[in-house]
Protein backbone atom coordinates (compact mmCIF):
# COMPACT_ATOMS: atom_id res chain seq x y z
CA UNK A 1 137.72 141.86 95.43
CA UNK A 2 140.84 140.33 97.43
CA UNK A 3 140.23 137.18 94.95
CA UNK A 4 140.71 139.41 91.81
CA UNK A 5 143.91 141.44 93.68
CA UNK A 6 145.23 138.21 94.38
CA UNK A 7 144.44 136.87 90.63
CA UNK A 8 146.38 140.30 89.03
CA UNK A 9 149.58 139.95 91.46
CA UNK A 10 149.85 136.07 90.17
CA UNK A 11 149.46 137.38 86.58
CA UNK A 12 152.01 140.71 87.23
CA UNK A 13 154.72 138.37 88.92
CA UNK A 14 154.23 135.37 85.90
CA UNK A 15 154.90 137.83 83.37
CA UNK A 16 157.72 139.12 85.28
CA UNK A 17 159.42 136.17 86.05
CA UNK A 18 158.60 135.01 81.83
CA UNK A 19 160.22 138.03 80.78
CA UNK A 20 163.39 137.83 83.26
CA UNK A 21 163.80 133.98 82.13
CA UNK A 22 163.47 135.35 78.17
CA UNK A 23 166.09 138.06 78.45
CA UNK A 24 168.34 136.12 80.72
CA UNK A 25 168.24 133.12 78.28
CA UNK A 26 168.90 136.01 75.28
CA UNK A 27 171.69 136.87 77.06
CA UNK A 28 172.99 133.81 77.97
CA UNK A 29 172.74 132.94 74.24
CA UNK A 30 174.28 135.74 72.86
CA UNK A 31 177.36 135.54 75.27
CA UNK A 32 177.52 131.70 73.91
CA UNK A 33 177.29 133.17 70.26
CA UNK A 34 180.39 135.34 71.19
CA UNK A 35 182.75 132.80 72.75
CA UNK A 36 181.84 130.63 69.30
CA UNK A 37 183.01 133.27 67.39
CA UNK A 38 186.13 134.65 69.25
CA UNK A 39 186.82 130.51 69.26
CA UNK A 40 185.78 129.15 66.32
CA UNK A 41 186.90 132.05 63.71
């Protein structure tokens, strides 16, 4: 039972972490895409 806790905390917190990397990196891309724009055109 503690195993399986233990196994679904691991899995909660991976997905979390995935999902903060993916939006941060979204983010982080679209501010990029902005400063091209405002620079570039």
């Amino acid at each position: 039972m503690d195993t399986l806790k233990h196994e679904v905390c691991l899995f909660f917190v991976l997905h979390l972490g995935i999902t903060i990397f993916i939006l941060t990196l979204l983010q982080g891309l679209g501010s990029v895409a902005a400063w091209l724009i405002q620079h570039c055109w």
